[in-house]
Protein backbone atom coordinates (compact mmCIF):
# COMPACT_ATOMS: atom_id res chain seq x y z
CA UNK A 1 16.44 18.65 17.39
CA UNK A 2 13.83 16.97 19.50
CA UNK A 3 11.66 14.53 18.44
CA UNK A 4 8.69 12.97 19.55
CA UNK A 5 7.71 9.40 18.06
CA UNK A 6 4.46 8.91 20.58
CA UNK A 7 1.74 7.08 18.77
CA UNK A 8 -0.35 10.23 17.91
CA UNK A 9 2.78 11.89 16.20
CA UNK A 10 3.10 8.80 13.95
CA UNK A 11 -0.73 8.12 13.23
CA UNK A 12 -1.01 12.14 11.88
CA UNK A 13 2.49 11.40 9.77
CA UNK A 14 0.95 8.57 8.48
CA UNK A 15 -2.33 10.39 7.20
CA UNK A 16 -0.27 12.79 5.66
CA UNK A 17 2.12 10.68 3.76
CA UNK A 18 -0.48 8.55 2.33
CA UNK A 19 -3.02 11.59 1.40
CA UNK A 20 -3.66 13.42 -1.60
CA UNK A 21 -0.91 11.81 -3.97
CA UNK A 22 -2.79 11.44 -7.19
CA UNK A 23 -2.18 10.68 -11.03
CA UNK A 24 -4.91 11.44 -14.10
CA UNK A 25 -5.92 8.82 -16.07
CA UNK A 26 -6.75 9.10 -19.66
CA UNK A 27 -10.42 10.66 -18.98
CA UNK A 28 -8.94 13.18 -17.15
CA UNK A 29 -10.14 12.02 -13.65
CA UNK A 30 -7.87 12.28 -10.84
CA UNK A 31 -7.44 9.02 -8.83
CA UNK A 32 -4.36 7.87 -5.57
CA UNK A 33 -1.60 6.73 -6.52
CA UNK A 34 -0.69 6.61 -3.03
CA UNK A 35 -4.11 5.87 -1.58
CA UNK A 36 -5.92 7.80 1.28
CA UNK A 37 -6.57 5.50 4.16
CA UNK A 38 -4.38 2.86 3.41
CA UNK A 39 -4.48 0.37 6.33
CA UNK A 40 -1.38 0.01 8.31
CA UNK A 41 0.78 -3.43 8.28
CA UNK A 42 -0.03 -6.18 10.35
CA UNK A 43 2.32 -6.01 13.34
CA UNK A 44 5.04 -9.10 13.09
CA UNK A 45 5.81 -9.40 16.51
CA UNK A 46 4.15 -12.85 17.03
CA UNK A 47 4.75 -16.28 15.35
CA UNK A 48 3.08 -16.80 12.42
CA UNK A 49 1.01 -19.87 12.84
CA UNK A 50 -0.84 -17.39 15.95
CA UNK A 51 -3.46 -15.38 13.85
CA UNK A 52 -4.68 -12.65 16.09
CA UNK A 53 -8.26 -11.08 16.53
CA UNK A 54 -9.96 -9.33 13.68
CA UNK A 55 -10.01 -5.89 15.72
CA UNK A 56 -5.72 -6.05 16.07
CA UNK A 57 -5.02 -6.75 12.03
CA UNK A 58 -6.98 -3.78 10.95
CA UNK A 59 -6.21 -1.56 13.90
CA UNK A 60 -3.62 1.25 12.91
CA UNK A 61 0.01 -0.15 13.76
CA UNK A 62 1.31 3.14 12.97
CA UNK A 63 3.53 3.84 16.24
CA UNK A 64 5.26 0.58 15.42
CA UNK A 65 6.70 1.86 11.81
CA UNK A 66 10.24 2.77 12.29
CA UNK A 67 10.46 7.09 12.08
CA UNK A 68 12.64 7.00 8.85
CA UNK A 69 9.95 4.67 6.84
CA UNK A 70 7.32 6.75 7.76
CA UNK A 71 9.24 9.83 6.50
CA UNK A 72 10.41 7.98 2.75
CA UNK A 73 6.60 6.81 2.81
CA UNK A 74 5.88 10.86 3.35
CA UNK A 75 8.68 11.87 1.05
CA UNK A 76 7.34 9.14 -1.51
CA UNK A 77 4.08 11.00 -1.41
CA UNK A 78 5.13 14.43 -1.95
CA UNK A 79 7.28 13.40 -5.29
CA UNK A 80 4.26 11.44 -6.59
CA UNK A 81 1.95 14.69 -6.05
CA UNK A 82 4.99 16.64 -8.28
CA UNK A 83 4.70 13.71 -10.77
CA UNK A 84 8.27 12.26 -9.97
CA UNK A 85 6.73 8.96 -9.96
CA UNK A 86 10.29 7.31 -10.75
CA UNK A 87 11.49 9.05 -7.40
CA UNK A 88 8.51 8.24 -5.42
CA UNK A 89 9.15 4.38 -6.32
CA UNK A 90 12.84 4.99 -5.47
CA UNK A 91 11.98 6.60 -1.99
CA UNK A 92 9.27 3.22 -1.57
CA UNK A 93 12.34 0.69 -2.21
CA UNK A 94 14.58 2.38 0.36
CA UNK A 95 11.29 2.08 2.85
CA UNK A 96 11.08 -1.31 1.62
CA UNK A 97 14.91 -2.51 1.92
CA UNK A 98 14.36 -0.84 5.91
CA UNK A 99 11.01 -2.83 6.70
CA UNK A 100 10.67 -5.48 3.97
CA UNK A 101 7.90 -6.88 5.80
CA UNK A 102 5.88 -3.87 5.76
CA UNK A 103 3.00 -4.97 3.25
CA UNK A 104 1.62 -1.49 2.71
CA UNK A 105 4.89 -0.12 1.14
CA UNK A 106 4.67 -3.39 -1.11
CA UNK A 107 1.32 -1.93 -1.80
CA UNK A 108 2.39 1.82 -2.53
CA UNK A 109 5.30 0.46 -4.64
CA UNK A 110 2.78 -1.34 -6.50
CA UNK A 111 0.11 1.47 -7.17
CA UNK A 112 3.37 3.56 -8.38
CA UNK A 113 4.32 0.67 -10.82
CA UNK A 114 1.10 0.70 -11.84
CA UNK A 115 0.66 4.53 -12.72
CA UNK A 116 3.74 4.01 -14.28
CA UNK A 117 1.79 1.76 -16.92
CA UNK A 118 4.12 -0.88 -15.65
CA UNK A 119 0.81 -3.43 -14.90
CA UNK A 120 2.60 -6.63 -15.02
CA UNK A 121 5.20 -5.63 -11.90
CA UNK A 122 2.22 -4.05 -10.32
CA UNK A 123 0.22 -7.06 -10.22
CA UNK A 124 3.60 -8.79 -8.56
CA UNK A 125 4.69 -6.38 -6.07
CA UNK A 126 0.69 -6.82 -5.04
CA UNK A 127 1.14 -10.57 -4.90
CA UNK A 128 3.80 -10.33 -2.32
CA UNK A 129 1.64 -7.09 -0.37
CA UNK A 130 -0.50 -10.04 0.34
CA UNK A 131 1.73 -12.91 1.01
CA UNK A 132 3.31 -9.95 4.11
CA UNK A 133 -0.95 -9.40 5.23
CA UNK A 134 -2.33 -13.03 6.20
CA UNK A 135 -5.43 -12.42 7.87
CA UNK A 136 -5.60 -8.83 6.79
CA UNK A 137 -8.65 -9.09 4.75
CA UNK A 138 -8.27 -5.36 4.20
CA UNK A 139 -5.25 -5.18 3.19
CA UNK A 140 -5.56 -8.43 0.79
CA UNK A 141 -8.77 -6.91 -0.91
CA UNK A 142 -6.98 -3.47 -1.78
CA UNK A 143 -4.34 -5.96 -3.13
CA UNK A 144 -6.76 -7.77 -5.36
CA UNK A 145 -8.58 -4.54 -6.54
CA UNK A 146 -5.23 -3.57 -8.00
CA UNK A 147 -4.25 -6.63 -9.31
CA UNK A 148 -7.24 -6.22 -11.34
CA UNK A 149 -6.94 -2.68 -12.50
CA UNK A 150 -3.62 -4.37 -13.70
CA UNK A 151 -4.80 -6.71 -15.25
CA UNK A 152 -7.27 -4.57 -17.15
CA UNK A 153 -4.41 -2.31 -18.18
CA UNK A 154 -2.93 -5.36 -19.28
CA UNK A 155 -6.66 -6.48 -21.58
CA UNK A 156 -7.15 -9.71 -19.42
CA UNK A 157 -10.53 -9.29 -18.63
CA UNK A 158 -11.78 -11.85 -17.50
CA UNK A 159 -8.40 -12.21 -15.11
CA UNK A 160 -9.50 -8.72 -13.91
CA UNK A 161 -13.01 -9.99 -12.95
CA UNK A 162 -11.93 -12.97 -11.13
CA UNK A 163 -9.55 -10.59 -8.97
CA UNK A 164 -12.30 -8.27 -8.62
CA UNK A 165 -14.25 -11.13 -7.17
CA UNK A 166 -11.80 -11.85 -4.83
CA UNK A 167 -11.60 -8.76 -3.36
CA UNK A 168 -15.08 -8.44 -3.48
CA UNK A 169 -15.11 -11.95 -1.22
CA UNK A 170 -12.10 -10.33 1.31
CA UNK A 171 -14.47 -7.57 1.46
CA UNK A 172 -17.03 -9.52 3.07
CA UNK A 173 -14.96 -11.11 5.73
């Protein structure tokens, strides 16, 4: 079987895994579980203490995602559309335990966790999704709008407005 892993290939994999996975919440509204448009992990290939421009965090390092991560993150999609959420987060931990650095799987695993009604390990695995994304302001702020919806699920309000703030301050970077 031939296979192509050029950087278009991966970018159109990568819109697909992370589209139309949803869940419905209590009013019956349909939100992502998986999100749509989920930015793509900061590349690693630097040291640390080097934080590079704006444009390079939040471009699309797509082509850089080892092929069987992006198909578990595609794969993790497709069982959260059927409602296996408990599959989905199994097919995010193998993506995780091949690219543990990866801070958008952290992310996914977290919005699963979180559908799951399992706030408090949502709120974590979105803790260490932003410990993996320093200077990815994009990446931090979808981090802190979930740790918030945890933390409403969870009836600390006023922790759900201070992470709400936050994000709403990463936002504006």
């Amino acid at each position: 079987m031939k296979t192509f892993a050029g950087p278009i290939l991966c970018c159109v994999v990568m819109l697909l895994a992370v589209q139309g996975c949803s869940t419905t919440t209590s009013t019956g509204t349909t939100r992502p579980v998986i999100e749509k448009g989920s930015p793509a992990p900061v590349v690693r290939d630097r040291p640390a203490s080097v934080t590079p421009p704006r444009e390079q965090v939040e471009a699309p390092a797509v082509a850089t995602q080892p092929p069987a991560v992006l198909a578990l993150l595609e794969h993790a999609e497709q069982q959260a559309n059927a409602g296996d959420l408990e599959s989905s987060a199994a097919s995010l931990e193998r993506a995780i335990r091949i690219n543990p650095g990866n801070a958008v799987l952290w992310y996914h695993l977290a919005t699963v966790r979180l559908a799951q009604g399992e706030a408090l390990q949502a709120e974590q695995l979105a803790v260490k999704s932003s410990s993996l994304a320093p200077g990815n302001t994009i990446q931090q702020a979808r981090n802190w709008k979930l740790i918030a919806a945890a933390r409403r699920q969870r009836s600390d309000l006023k922790g759900a407005n201070a992470a709400e703030q936050r994000a709403r301050e990463l936002e504006r970077r």
